[in-house]
PDB file of N, CA and C in Angstrom:
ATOM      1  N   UNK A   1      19.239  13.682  18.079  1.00  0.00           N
ATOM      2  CA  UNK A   1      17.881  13.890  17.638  1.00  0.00           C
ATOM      3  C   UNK A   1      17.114  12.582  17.778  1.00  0.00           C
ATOM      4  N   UNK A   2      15.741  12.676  18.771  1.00  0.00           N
ATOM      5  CA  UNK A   2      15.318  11.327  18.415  1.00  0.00           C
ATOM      6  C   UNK A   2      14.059  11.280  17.995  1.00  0.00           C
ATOM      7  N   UNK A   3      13.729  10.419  17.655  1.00  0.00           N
ATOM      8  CA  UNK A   3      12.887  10.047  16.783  1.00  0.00           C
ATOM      9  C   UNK A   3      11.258   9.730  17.322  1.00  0.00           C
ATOM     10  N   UNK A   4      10.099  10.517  17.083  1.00  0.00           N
ATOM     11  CA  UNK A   4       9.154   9.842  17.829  1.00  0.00           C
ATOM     12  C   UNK A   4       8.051   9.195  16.763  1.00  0.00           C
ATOM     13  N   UNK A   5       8.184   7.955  17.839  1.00  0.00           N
ATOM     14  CA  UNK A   5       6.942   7.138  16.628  1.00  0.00           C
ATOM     15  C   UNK A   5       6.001   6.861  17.023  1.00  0.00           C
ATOM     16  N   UNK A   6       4.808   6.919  16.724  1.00  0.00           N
ATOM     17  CA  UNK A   6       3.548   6.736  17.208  1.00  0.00           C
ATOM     18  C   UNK A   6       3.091   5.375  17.097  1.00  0.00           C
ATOM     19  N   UNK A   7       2.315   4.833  17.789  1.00  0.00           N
ATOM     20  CA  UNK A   7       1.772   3.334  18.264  1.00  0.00           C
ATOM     21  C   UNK A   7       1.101   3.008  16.985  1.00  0.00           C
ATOM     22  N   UNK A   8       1.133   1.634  16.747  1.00  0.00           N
ATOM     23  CA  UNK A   8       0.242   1.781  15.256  1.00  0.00           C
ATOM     24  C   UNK A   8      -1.317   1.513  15.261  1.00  0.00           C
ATOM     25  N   UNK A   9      -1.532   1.481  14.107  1.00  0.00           N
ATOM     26  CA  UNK A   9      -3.192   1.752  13.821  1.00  0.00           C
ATOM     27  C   UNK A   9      -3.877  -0.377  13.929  1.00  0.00           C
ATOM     28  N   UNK A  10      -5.087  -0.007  14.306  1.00  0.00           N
ATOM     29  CA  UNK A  10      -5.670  -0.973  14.673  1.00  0.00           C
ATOM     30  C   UNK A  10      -5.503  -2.050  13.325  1.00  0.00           C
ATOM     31  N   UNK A  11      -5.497  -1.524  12.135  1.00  0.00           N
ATOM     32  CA  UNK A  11      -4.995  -1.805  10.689  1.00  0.00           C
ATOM     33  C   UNK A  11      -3.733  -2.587  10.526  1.00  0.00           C
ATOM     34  N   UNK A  12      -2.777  -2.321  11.404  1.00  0.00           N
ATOM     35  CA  UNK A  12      -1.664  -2.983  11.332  1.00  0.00           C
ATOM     36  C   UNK A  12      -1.382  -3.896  11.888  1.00  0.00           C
ATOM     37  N   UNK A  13      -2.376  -4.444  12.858  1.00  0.00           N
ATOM     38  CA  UNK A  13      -2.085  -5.320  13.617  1.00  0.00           C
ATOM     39  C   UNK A  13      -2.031  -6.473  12.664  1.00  0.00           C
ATOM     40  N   UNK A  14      -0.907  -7.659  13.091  1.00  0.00           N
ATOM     41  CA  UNK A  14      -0.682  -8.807  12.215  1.00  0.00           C
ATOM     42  C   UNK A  14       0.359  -8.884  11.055  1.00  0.00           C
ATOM     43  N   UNK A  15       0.639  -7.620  11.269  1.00  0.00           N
ATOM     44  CA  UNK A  15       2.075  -7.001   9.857  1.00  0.00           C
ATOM     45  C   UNK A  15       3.109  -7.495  10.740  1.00  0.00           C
ATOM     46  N   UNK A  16       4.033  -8.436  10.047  1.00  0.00           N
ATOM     47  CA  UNK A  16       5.334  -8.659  10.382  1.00  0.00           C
ATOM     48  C   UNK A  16       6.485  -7.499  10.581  1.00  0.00           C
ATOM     49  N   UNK A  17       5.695  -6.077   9.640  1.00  0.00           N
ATOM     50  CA  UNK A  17       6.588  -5.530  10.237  1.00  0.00           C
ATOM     51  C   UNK A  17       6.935  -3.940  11.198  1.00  0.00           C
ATOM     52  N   UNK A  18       6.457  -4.573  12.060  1.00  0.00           N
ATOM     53  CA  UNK A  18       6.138  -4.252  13.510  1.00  0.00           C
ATOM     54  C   UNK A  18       7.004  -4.622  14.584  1.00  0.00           C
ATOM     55  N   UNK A  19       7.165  -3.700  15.653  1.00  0.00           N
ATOM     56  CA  UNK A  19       8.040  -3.764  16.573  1.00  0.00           C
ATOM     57  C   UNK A  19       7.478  -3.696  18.035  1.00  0.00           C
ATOM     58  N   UNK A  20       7.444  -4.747  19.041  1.00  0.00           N
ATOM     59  CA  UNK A  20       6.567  -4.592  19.976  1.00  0.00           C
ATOM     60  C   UNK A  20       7.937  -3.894  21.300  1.00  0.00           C
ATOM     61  N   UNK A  21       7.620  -2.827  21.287  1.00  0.00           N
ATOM     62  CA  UNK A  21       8.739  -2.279  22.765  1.00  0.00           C
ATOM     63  C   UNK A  21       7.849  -1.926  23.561  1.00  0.00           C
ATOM     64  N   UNK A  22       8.430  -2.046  24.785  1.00  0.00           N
ATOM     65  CA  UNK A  22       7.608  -2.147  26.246  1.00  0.00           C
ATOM     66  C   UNK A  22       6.091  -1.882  25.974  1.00  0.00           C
ATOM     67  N   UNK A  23       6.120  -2.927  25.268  1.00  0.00           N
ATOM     68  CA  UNK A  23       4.398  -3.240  25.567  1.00  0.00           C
ATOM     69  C   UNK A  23       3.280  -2.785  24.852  1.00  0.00           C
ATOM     70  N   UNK A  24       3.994  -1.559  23.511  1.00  0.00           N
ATOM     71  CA  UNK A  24       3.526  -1.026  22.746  1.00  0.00           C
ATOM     72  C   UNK A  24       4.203  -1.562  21.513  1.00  0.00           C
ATOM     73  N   UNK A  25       3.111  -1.542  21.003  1.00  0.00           N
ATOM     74  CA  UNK A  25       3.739  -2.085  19.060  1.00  0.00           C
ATOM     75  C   UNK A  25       3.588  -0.644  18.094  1.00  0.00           C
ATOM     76  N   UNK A  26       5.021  -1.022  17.530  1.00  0.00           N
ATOM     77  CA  UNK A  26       5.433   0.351  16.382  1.00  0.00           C
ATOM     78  C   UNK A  26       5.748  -0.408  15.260  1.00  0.00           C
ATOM     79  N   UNK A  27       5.708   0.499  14.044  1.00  0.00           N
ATOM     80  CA  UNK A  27       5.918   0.322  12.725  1.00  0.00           C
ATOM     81  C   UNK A  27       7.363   0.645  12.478  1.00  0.00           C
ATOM     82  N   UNK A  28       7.874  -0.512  11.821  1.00  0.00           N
ATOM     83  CA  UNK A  28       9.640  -0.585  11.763  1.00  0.00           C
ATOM     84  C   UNK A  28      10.252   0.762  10.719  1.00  0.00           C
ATOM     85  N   UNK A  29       9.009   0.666   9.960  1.00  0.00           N
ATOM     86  CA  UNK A  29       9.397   1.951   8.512  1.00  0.00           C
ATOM     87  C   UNK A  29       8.870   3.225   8.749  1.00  0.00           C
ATOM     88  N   UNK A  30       7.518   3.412   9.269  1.00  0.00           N
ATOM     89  CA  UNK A  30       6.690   4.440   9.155  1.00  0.00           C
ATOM     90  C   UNK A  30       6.537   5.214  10.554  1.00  0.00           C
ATOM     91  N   UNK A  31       7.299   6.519  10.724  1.00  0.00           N
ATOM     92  CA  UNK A  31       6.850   6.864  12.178  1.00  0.00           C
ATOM     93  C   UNK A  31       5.455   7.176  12.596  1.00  0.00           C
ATOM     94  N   UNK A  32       4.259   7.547  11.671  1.00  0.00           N
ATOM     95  CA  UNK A  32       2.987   7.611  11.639  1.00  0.00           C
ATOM     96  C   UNK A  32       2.363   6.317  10.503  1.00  0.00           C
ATOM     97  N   UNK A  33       2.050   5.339  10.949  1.00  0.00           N
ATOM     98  CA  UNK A  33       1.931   4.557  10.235  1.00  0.00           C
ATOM     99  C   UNK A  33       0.283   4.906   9.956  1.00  0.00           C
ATOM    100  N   UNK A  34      -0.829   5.464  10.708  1.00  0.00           N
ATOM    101  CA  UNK A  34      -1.902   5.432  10.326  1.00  0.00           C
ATOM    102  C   UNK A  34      -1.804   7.241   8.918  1.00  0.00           C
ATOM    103  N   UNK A  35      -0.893   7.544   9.154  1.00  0.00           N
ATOM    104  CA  UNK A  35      -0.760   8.746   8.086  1.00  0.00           C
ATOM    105  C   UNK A  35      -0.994   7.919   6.729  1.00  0.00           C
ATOM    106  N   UNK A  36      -0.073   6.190   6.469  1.00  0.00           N
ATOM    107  CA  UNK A  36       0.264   5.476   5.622  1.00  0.00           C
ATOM    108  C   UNK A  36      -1.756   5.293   5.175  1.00  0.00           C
ATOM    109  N   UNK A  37      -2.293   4.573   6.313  1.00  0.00           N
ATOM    110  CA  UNK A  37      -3.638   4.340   5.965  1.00  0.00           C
ATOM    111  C   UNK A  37      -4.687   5.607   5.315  1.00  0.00           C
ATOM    112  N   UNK A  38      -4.307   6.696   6.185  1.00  0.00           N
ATOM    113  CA  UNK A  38      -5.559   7.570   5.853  1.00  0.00           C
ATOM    114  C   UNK A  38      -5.293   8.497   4.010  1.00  0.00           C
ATOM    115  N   UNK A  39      -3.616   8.528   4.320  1.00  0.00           N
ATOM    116  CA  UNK A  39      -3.485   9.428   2.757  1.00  0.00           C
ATOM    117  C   UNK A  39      -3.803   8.128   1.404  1.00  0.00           C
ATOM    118  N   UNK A  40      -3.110   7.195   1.781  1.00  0.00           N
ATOM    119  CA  UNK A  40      -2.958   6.246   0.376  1.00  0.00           C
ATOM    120  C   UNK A  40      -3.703   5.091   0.307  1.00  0.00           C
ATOM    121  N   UNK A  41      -4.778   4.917   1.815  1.00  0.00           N
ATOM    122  CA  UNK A  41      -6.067   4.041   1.861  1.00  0.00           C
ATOM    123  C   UNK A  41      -5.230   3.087   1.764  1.00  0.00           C
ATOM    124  N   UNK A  42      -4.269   2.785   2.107  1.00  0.00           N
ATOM    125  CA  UNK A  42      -3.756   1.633   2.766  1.00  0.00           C
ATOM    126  C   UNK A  42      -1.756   1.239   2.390  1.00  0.00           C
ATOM    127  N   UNK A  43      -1.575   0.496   3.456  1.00  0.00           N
ATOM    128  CA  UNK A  43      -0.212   0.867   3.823  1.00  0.00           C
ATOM    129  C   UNK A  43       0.404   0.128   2.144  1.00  0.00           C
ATOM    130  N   UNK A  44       1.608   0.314   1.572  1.00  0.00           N
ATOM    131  CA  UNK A  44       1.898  -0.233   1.149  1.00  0.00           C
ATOM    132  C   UNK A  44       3.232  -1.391   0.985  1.00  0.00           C
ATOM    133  N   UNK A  45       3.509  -1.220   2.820  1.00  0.00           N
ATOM    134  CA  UNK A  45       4.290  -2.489   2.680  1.00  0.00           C
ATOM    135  C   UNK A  45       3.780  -3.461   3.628  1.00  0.00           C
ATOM    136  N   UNK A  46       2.291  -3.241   3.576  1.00  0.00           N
ATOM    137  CA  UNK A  46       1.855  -4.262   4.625  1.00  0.00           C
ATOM    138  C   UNK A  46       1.713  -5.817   3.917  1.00  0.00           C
ATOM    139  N   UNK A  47       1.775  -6.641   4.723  1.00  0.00           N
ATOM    140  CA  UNK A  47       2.197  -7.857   5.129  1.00  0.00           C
ATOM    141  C   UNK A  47       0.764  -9.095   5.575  1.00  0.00           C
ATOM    142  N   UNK A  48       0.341  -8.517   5.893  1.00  0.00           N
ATOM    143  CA  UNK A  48      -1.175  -9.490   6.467  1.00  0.00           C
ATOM    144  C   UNK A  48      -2.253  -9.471   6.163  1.00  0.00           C
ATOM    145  N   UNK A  49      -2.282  -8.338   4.884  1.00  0.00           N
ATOM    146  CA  UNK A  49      -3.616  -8.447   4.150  1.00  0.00           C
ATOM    147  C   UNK A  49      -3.281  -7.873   2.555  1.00  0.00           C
ATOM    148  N   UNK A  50      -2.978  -8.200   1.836  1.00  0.00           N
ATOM    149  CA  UNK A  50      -2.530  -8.146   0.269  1.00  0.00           C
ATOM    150  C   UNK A  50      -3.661  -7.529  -0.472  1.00  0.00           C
ATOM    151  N   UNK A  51      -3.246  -6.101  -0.915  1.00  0.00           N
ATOM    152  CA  UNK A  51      -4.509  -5.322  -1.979  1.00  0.00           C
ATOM    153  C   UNK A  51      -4.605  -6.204  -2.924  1.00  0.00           C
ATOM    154  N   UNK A  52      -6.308  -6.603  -3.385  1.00  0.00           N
ATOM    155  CA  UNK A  52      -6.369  -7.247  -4.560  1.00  0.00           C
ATOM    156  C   UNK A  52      -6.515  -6.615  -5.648  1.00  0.00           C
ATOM    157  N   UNK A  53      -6.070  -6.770  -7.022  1.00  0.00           N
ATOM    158  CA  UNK A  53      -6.167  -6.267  -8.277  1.00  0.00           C
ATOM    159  C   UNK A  53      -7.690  -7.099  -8.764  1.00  0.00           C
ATOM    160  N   UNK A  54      -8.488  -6.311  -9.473  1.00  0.00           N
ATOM    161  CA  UNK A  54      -9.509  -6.153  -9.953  1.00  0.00           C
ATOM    162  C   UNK A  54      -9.618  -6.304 -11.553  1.00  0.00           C
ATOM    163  N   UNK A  55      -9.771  -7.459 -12.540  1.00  0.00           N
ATOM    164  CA  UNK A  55      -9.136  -7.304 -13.528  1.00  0.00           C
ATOM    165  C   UNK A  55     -11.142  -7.881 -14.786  1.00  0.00           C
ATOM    166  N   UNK A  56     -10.910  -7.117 -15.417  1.00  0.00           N
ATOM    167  CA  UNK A  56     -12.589  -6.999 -16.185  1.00  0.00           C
ATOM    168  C   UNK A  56     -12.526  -8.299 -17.191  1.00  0.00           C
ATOM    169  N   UNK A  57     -11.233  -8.875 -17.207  1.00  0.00           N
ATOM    170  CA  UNK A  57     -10.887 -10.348 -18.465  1.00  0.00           C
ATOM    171  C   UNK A  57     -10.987  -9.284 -19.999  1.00  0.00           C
ATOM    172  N   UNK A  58     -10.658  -8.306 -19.939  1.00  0.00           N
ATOM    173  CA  UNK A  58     -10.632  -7.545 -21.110  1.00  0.00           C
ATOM    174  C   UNK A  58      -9.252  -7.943 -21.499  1.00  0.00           C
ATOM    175  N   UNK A  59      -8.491  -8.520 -22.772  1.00  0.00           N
ATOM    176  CA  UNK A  59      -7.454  -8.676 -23.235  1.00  0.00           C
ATOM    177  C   UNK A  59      -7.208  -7.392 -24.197  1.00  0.00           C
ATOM    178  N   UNK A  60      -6.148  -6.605 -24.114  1.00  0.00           N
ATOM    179  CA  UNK A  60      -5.667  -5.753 -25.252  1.00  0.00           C
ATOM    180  C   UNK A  60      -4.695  -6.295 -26.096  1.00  0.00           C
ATOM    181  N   UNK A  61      -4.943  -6.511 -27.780  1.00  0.00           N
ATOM    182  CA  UNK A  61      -3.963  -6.559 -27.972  1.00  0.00           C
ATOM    183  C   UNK A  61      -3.281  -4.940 -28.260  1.00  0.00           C
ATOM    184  N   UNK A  62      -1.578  -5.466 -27.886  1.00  0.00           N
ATOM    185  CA  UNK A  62      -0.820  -4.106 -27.899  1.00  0.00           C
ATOM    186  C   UNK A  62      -0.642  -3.412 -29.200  1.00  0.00           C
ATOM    187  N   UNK A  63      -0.674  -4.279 -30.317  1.00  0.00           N
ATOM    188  CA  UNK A  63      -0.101  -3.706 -32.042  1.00  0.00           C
ATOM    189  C   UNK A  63      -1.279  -3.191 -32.067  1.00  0.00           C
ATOM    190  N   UNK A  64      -2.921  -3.404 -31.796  1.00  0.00           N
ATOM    191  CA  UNK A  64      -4.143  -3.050 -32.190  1.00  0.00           C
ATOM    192  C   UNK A  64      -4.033  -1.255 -31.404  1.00  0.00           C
ATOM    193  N   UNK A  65      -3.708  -1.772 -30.019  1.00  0.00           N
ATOM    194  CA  UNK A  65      -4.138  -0.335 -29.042  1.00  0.00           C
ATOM    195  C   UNK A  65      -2.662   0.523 -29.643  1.00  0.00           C
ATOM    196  N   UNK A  66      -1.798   0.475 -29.788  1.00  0.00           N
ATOM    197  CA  UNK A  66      -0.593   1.196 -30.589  1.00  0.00           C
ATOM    198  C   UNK A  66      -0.819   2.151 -31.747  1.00  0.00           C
ATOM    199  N   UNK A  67      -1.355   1.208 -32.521  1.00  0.00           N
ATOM    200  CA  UNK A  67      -2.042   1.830 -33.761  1.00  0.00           C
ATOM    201  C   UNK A  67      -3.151   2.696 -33.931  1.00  0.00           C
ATOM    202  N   UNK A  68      -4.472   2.429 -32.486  1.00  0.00           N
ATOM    203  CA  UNK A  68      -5.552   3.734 -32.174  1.00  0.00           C
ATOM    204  C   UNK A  68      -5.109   5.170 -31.941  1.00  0.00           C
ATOM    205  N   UNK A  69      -3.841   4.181 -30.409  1.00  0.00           N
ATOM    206  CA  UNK A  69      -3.322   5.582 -29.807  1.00  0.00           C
ATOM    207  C   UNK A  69      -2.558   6.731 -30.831  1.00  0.00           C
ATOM    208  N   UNK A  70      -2.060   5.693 -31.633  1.00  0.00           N
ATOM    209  CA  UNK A  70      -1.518   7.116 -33.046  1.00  0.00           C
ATOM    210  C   UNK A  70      -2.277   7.592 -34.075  1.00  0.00           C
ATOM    211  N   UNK A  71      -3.475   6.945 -33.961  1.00  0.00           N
ATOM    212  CA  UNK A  71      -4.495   7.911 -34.778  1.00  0.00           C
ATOM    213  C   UNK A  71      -5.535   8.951 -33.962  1.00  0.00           C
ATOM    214  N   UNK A  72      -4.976   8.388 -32.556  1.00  0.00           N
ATOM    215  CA  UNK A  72      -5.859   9.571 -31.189  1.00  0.00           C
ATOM    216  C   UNK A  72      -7.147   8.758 -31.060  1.00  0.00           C
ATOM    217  N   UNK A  73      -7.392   7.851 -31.325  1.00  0.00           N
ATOM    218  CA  UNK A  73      -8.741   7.066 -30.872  1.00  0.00           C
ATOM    219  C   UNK A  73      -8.687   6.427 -29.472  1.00  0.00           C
ATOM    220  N   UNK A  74      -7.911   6.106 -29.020  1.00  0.00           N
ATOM    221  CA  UNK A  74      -7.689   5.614 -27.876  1.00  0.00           C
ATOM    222  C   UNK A  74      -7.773   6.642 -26.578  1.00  0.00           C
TER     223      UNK A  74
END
């Protein structure tokens, strides 16, 4: 049985992990690697561009939010 993998997405270019055979570059994990981009908006073992986390500087404390969530306020 073999395996067919499709060429990767313009997105992947620069990911270490990639496989260049005769002249075409493939994705070492993903046989549709742009499937990876279009369902989950982006690959998640890519390599050359790191999703950034988005963070508001809101601190919770945990004993405070513990104690809402068991009165259902939270």
């Amino acid at each position: 049985m073999e395996l067919k993998r499709e060429a990767i997405d313009a997105k992947c270019r620069g990911c270490t992990n990639t496989l260049n055979w005769n002249g075409f570059y493939y994705c070492k994990t993903y046989q549709h690697p742009e499937a990876m981009w279009t369902r989950l908006g982006g690959c998640p073992l890519r390599t050359h561009n790191k999703a950034t986390k988005v963070e508001d500087g809101k601190v919770l404390n945990a004993l405070k939010a513990s104690k809402r969530r068991a009165q259902g306020r939270l």
